[in-house]
C-alpha atoms as a PDB file:
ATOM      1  CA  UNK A   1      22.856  38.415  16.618  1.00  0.00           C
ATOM      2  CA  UNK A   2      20.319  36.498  18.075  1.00  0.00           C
ATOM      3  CA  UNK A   3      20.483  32.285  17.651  1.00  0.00           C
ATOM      4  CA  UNK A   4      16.843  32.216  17.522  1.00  0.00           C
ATOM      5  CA  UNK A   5      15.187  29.975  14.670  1.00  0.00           C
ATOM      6  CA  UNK A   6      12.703  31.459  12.508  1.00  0.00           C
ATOM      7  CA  UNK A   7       9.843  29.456  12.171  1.00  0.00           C
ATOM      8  CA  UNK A   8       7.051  29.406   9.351  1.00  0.00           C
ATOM      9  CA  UNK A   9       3.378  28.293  10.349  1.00  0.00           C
ATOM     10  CA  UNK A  10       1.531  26.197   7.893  1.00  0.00           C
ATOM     11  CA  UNK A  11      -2.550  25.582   8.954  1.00  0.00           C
ATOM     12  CA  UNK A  12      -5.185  23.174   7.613  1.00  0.00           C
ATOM     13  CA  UNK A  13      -7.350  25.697   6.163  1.00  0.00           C
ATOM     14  CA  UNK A  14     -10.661  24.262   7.235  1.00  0.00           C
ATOM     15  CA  UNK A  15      -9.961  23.513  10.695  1.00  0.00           C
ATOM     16  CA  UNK A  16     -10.221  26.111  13.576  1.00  0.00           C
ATOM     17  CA  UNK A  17      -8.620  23.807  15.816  1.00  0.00           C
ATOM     18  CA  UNK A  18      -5.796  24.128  14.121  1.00  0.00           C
ATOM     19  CA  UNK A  19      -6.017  27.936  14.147  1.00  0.00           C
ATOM     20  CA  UNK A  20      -6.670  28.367  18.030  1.00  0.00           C
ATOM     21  CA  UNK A  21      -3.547  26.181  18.501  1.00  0.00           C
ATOM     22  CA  UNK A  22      -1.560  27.696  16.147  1.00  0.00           C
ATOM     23  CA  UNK A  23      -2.181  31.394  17.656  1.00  0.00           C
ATOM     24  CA  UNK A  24      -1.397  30.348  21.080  1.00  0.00           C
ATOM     25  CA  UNK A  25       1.834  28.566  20.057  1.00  0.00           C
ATOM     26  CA  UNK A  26       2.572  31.505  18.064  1.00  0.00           C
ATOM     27  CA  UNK A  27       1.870  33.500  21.492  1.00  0.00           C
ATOM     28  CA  UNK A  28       4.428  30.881  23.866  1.00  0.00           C
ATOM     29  CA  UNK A  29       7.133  31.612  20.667  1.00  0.00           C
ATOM     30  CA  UNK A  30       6.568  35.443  20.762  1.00  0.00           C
ATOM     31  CA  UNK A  31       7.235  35.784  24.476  1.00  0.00           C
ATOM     32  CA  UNK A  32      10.275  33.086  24.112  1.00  0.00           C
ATOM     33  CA  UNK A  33      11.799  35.969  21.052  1.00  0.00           C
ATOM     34  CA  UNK A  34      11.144  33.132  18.159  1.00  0.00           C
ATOM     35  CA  UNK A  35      10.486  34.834  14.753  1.00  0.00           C
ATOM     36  CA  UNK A  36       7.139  33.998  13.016  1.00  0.00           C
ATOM     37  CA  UNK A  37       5.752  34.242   9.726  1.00  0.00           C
ATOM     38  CA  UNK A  38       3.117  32.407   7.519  1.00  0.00           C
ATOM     39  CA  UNK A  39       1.710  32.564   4.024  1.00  0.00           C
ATOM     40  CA  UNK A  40      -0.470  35.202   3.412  1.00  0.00           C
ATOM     41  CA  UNK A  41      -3.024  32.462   3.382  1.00  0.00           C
ATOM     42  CA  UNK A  42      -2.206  31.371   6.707  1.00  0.00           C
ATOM     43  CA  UNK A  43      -1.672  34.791   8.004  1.00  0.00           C
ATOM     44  CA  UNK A  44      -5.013  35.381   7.692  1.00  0.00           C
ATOM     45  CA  UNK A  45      -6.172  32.351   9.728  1.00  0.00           C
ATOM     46  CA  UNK A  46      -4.245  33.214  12.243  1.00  0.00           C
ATOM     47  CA  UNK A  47      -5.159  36.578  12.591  1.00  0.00           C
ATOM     48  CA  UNK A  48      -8.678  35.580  13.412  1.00  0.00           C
ATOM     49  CA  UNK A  49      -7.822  34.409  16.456  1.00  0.00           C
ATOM     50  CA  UNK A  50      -6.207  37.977  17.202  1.00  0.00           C
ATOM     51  CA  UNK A  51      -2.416  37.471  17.201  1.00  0.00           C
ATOM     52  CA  UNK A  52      -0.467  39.427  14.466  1.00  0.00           C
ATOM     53  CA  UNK A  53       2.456  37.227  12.632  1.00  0.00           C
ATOM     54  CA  UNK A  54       4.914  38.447   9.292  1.00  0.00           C
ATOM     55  CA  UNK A  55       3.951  37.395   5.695  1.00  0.00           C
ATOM     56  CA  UNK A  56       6.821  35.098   4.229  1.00  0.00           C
ATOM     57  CA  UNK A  57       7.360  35.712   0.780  1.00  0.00           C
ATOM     58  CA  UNK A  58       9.388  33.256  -1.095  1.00  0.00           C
ATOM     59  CA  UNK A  59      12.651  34.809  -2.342  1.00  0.00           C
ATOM     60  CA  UNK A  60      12.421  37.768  -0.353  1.00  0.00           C
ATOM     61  CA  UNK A  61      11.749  37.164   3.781  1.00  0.00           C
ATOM     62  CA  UNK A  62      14.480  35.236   5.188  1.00  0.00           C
ATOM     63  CA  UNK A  63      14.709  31.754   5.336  1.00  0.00           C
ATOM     64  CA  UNK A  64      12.728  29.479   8.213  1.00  0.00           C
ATOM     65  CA  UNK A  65      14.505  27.335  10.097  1.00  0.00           C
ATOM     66  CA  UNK A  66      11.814  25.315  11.056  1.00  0.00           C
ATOM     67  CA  UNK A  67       8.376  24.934   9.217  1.00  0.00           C
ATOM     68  CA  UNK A  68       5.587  23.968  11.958  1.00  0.00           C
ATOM     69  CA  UNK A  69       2.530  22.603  10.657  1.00  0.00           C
ATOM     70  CA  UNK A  70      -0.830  22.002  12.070  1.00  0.00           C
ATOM     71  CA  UNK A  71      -2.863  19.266  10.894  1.00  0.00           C
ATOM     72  CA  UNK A  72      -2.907  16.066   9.880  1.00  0.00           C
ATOM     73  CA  UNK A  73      -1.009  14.032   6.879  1.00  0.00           C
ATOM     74  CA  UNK A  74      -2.322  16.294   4.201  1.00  0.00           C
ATOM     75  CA  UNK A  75      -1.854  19.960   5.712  1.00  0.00           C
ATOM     76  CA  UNK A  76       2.280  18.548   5.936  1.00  0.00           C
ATOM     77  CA  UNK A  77       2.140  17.479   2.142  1.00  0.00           C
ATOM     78  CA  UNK A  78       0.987  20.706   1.403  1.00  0.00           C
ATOM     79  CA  UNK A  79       3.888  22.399   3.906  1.00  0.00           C
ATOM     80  CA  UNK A  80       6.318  20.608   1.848  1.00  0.00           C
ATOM     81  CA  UNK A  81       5.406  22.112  -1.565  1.00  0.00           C
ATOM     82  CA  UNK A  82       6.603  25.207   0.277  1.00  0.00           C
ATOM     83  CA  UNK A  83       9.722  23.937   1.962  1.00  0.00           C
ATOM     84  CA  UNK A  84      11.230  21.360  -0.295  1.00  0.00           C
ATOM     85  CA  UNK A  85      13.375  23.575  -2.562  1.00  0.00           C
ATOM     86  CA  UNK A  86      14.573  25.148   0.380  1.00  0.00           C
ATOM     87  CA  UNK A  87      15.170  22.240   2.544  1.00  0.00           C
ATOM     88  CA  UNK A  88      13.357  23.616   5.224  1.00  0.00           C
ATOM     89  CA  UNK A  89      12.366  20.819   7.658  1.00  0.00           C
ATOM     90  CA  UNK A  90       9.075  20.318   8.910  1.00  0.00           C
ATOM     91  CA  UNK A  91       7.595  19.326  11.946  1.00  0.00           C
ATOM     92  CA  UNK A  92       4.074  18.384  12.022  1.00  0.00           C
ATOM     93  CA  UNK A  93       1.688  18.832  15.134  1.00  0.00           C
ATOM     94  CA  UNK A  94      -1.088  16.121  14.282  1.00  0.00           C
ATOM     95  CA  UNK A  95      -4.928  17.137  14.198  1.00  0.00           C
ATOM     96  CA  UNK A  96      -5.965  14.805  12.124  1.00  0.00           C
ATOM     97  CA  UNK A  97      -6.366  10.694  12.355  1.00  0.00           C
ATOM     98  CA  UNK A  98      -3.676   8.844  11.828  1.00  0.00           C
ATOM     99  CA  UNK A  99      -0.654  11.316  11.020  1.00  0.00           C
ATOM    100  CA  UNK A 100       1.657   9.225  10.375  1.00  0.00           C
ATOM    101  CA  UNK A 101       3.647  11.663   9.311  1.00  0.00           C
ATOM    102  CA  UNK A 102       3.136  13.868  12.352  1.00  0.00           C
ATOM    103  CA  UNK A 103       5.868  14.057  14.729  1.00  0.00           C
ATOM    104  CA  UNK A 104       3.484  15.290  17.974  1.00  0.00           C
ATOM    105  CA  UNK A 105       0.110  14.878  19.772  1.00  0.00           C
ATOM    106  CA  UNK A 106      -1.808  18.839  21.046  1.00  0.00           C
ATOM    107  CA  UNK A 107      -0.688  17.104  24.392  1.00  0.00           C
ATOM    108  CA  UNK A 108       2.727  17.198  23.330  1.00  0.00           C
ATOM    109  CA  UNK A 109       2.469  21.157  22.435  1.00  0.00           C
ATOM    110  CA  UNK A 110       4.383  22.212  25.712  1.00  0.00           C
ATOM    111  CA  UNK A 111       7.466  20.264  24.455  1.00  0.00           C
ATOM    112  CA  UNK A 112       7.558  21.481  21.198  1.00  0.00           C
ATOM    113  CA  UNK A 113       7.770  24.530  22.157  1.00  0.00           C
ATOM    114  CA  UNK A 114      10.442  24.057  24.409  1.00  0.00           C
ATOM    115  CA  UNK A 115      12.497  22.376  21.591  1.00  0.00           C
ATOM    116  CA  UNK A 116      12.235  25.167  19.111  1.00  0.00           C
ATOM    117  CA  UNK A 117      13.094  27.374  21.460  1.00  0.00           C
ATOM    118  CA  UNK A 118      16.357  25.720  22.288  1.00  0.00           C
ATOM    119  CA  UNK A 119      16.571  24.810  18.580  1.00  0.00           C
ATOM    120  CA  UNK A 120      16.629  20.748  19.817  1.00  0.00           C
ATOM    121  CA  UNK A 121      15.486  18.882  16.596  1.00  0.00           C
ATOM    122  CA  UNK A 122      16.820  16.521  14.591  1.00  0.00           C
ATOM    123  CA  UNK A 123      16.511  16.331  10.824  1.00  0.00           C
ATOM    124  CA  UNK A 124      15.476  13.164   8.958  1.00  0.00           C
ATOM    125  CA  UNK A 125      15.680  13.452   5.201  1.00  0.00           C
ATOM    126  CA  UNK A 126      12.977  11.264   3.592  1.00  0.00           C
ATOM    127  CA  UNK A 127      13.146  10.291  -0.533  1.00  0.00           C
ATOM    128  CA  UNK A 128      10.927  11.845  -2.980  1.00  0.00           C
ATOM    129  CA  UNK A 129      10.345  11.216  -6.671  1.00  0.00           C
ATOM    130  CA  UNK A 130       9.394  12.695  -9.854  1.00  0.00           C
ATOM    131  CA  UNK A 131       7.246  12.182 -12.055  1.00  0.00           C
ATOM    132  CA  UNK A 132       6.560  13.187 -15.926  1.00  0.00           C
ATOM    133  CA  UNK A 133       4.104  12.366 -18.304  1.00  0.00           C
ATOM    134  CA  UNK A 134       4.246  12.591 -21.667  1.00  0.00           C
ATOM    135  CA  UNK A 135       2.207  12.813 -24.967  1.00  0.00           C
ATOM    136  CA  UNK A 136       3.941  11.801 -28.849  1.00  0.00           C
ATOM    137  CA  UNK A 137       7.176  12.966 -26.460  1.00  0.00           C
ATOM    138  CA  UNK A 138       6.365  16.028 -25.225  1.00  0.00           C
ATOM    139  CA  UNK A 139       5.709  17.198 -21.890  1.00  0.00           C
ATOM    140  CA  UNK A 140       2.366  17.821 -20.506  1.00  0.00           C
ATOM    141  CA  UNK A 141       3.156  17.664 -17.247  1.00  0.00           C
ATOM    142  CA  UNK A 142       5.357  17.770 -14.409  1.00  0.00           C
ATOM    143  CA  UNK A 143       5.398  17.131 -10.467  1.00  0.00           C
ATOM    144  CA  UNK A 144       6.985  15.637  -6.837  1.00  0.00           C
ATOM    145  CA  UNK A 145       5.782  13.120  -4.581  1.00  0.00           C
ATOM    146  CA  UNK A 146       6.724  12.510  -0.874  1.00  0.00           C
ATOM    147  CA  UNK A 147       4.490   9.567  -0.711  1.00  0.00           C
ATOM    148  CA  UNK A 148       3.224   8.443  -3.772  1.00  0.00           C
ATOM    149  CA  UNK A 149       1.730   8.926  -7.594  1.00  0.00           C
ATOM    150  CA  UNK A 150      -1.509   7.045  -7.684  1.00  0.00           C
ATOM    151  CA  UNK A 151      -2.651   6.276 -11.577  1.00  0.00           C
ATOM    152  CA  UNK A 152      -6.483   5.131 -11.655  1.00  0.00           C
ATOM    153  CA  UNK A 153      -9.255   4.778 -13.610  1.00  0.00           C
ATOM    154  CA  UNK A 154     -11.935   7.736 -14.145  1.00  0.00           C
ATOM    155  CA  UNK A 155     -14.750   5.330 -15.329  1.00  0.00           C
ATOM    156  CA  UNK A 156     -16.113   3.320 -12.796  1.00  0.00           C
ATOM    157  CA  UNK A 157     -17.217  -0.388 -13.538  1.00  0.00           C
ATOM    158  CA  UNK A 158     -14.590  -0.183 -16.493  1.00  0.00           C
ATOM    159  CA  UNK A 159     -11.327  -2.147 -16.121  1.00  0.00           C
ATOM    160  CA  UNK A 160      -7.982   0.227 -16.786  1.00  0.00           C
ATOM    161  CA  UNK A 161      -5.558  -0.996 -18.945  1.00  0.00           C
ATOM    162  CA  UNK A 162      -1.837   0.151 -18.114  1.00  0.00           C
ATOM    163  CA  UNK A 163       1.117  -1.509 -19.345  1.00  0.00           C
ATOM    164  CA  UNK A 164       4.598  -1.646 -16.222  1.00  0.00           C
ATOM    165  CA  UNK A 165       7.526  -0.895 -17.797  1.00  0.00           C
ATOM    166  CA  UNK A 166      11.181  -0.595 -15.833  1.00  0.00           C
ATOM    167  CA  UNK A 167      14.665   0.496 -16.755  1.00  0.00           C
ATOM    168  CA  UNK A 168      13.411   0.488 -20.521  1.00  0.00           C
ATOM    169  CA  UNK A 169      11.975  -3.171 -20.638  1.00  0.00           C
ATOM    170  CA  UNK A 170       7.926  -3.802 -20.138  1.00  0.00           C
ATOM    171  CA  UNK A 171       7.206  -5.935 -17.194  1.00  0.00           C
ATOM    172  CA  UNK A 172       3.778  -6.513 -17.618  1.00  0.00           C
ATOM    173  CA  UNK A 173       0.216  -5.565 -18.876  1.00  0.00           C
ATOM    174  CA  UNK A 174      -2.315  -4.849 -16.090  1.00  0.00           C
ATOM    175  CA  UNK A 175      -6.474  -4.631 -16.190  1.00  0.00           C
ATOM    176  CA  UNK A 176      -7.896  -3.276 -12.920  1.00  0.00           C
ATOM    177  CA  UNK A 177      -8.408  -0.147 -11.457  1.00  0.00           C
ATOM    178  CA  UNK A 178      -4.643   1.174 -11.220  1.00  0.00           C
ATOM    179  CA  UNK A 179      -1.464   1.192 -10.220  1.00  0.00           C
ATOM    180  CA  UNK A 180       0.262   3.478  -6.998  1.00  0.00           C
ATOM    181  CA  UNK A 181       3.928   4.258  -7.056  1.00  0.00           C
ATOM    182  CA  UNK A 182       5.541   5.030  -3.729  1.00  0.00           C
ATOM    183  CA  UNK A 183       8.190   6.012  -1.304  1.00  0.00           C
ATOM    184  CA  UNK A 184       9.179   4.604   1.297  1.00  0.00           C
ATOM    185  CA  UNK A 185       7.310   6.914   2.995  1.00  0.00           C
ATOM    186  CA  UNK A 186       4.364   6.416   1.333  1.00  0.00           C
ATOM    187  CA  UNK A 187       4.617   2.850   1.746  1.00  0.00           C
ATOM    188  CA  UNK A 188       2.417   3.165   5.121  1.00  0.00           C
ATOM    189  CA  UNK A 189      -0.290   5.424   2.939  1.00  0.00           C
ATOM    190  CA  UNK A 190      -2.322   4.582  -0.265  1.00  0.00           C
ATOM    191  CA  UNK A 191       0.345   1.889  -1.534  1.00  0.00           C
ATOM    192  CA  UNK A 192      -0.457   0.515   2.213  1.00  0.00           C
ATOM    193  CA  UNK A 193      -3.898   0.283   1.595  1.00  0.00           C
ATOM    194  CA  UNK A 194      -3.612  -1.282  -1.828  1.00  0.00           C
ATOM    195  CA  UNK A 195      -1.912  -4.338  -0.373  1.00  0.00           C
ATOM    196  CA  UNK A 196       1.636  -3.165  -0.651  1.00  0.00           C
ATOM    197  CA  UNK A 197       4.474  -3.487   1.571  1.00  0.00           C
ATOM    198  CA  UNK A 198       5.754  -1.316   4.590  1.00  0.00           C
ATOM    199  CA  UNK A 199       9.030   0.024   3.855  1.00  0.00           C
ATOM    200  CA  UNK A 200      11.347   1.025   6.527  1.00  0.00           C
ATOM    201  CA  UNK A 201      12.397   5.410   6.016  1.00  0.00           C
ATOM    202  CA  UNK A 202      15.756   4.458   5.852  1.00  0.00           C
ATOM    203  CA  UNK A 203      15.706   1.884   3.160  1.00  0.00           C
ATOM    204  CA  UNK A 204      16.656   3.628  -0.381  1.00  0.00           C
ATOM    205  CA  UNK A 205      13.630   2.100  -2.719  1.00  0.00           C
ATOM    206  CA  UNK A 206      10.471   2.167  -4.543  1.00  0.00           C
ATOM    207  CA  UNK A 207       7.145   0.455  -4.687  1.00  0.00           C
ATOM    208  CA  UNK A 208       4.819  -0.164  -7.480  1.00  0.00           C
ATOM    209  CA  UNK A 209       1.682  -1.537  -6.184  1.00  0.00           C
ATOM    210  CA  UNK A 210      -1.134  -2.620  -8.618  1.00  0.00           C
ATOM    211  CA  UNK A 211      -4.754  -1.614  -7.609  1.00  0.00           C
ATOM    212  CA  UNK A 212      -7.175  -4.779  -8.201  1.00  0.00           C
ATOM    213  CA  UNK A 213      -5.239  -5.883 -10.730  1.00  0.00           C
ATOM    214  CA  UNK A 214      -6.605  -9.029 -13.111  1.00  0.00           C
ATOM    215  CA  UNK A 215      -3.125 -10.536 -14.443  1.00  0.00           C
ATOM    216  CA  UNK A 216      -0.809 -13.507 -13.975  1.00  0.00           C
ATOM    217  CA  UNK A 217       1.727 -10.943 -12.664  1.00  0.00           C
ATOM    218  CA  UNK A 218       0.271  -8.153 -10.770  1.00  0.00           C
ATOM    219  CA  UNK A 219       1.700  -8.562  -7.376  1.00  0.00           C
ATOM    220  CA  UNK A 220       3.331  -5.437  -5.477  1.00  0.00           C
ATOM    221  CA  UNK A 221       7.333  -4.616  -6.499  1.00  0.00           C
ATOM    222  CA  UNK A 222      10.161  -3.137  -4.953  1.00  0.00           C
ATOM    223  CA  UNK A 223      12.565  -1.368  -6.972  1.00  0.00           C
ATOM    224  CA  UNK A 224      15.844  -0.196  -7.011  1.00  0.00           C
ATOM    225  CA  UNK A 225      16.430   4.097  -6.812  1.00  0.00           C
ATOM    226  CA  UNK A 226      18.201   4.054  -9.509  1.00  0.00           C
ATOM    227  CA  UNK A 227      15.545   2.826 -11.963  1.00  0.00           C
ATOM    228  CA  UNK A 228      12.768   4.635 -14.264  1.00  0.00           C
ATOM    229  CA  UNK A 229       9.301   3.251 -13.683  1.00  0.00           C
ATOM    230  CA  UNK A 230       6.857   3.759 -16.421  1.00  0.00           C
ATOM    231  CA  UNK A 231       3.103   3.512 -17.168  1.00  0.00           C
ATOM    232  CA  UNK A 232       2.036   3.411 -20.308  1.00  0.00           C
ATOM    233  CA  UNK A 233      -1.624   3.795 -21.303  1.00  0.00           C
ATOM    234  CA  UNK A 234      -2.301   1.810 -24.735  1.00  0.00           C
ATOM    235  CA  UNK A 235      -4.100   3.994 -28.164  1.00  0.00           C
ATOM    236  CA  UNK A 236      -6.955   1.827 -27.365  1.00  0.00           C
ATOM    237  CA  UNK A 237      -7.242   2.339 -23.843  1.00  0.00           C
ATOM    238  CA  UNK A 238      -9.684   4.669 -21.479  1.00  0.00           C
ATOM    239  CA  UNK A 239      -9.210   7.627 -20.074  1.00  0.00           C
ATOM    240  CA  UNK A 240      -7.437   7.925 -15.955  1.00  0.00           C
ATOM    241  CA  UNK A 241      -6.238   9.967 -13.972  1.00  0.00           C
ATOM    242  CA  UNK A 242      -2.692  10.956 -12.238  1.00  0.00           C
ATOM    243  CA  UNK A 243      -2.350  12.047  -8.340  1.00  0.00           C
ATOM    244  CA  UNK A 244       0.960  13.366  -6.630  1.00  0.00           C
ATOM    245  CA  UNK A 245       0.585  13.130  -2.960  1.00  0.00           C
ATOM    246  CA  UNK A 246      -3.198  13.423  -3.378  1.00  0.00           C
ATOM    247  CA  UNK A 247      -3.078  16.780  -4.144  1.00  0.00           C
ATOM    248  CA  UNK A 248      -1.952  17.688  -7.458  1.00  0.00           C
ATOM    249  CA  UNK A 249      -4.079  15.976 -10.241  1.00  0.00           C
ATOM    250  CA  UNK A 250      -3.676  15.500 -14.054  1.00  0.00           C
ATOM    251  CA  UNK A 251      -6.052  13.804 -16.400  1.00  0.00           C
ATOM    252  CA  UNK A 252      -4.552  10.766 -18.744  1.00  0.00           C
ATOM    253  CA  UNK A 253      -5.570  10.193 -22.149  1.00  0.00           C
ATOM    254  CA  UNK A 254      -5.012   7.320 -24.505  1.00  0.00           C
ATOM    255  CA  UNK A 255      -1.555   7.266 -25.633  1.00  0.00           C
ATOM    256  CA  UNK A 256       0.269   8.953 -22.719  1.00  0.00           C
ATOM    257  CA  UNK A 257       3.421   7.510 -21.080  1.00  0.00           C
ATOM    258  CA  UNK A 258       4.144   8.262 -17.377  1.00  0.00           C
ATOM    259  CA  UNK A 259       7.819   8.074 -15.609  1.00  0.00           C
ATOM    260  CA  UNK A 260       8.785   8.238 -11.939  1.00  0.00           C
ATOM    261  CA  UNK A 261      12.121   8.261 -10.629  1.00  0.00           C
ATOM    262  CA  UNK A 262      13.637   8.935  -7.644  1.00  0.00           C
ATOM    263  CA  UNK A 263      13.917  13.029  -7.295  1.00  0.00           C
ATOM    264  CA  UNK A 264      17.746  14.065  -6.851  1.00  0.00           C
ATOM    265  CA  UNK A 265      16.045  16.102  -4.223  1.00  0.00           C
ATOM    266  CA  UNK A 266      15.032  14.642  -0.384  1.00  0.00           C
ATOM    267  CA  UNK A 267      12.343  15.955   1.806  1.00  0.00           C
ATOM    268  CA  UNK A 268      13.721  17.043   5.712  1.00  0.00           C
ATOM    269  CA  UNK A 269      11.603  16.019   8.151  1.00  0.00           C
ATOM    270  CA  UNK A 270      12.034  17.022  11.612  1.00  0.00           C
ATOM    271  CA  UNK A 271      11.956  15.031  15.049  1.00  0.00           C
ATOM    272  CA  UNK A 272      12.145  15.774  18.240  1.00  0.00           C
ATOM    273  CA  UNK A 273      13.061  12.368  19.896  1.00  0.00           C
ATOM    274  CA  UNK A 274      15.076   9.056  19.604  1.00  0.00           C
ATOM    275  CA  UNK A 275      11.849   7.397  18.290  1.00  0.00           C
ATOM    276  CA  UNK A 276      12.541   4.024  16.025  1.00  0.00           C
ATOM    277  CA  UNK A 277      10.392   3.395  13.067  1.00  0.00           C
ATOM    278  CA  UNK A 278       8.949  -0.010  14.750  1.00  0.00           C
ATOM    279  CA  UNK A 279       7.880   2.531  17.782  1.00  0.00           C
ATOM    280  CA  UNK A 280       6.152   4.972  15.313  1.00  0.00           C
ATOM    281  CA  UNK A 281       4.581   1.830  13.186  1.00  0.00           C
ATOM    282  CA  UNK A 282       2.911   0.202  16.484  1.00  0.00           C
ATOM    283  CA  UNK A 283       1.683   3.620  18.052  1.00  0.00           C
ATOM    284  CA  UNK A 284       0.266   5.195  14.489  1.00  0.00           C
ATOM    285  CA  UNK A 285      -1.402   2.051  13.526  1.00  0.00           C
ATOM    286  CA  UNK A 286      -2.385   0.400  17.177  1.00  0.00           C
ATOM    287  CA  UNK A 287      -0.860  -2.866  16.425  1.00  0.00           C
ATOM    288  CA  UNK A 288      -1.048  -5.870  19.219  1.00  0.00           C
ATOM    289  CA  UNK A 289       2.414  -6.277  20.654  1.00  0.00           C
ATOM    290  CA  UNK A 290       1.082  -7.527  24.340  1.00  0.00           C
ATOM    291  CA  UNK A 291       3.314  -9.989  25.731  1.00  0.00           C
ATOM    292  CA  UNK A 292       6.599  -9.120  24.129  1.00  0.00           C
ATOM    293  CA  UNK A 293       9.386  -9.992  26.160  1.00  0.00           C
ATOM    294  CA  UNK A 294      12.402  -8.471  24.117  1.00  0.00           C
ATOM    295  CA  UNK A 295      15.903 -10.328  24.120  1.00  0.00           C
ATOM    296  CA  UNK A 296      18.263 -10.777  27.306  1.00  0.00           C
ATOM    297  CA  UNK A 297      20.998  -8.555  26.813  1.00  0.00           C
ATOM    298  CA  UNK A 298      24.371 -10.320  27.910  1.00  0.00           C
ATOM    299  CA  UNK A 299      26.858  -7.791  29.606  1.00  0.00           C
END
């Protein structure tokens, strides 16, 4: 039997980039005796570019190993809708800008390769959470998040009024244009951008970041796991909106009540190297770190 990983390709859609590399990776993995498959989607893609690769069908085509992805941030949150039930890990090959999620450059193509082959990755398990809304208590809807659950406003120049409630008390009332709840991992993304703060992988919390918020309290949170965050939009408020991960949408009426939570189920991530967090933050985000010095270290 052979000890060869199976590996599932996952493409961004609208890039041929990402289809020219993804055939001739798929090529370097055939001739090495890797098994490929993709979504029919996918399969498709790649079979433009002449190289022939197995459909995976959930539930019936063995289990991946390995789930490579090429593209940027968003083409992995999609991979994960695929792979998170199954704790399939994913390794993304970045094509986008940033992808800070990413764990190679093209350039780096040659090594991945190299590590599948000899099945040399390392899996990192990343928290997710959950989130439910509801309307006069019933469910009208249902999803995950790897990064974050952005709730905003669908009229623009109106303010949106959301009340912050955690473990069962309300914290505060909030006029602006929103509110993002994140991951750690999606600490470096929208919450990021909404003035929030970075939170290291490893560190077991939650942030609730208000978006342009007018109140005496509206300043970014961190929150233990093991609490229930919910938004609440008042009878006599507007109508908003509800994003998981940027991808899956729901629209919010008056009188809805929206909880997160930590998901009982983590995200696997794979990574090739001994690369720290710090290392990751500086390179993904070009910080200035010119004329560090470190510490001596005593023997």
């Amino acid at each position: 039997m052979s000890n060869k990983p199976i590996v599932l390709i996952l493409l961004h859609n609208d890039s041929v980039e990402a289809n020219k590399i993804a055939a001739q990776v798929c090529q370097q993995l055939n001739k090495a005796q890797v098994s490929i498959c993709a979504l029919a989607s996918d399969k498709k893609l790649v079979q433009t570019q002449g190289f022939e690769i197995d459909e995976f069908i959930k539930g019936k085509s063995a289990n991946p190993n390995l789930a490579l992805v090429f593209g940027g941030d968003g083409t992995i949150l999609r991979a994960v809708e695929v792979t998170r039930k199954s704790n399939i890990p994913v390794l993304g090959i970045n094509l986008g800008h940033v992808g800070f999620l990413a764990e190679a450059e093209v350039e780096h193509i040659e090594d991945v390769v190299k590590a599948i082959v000899e099945h040399k990755w390392v899996e990192e398990q990343r928290l997710a959470i959950e989130v439910v809304v509801t309307k006069d208590n019933e469910i009208v809807f249902e999803s995950f998040a790897l990064n974050d659950v952005a709730i905003e406003k669908s009229e623009p120049g109106h303010m949106f009024d959301l009340i912050l409630e955690i473990d069962g008390k309300p914290v505060s009332r909030l006029w602006g244009d929103g509110i993002v709840l994140a991951t750690p991992t999606g600490s470096t993304a929208y919450a990021f951008s909404a003035g929030g703060p970075v939170i290291w992988p490893s560190v077991e919390a939650l942030v609730v970041v208000p978006i342009s918020a007018h109140a005496l309290f509206a300043k970014p949170l961190v929150v233990d796991t093991k609490s229930v965050i919910a938004i609440e939009v008042p009878h006599d408020g507007a109508n908003g909106h509800l994003t998981a991960d940027g991808r899956r949408a729901f629209d919010l009426f008056p009188g809805m009540r929206i909880e997160v939570k930590k998901s009982n189920n983590y995200v696997h991530l794979a990574r090739l190297g001994n690369e720290s967090f710090s290392q990751r933050l500086v390179k993904k985000f070009q910080l200035p770190v010119e004329g560090w010095r470190g510490t001596n270290k005593r023997k």
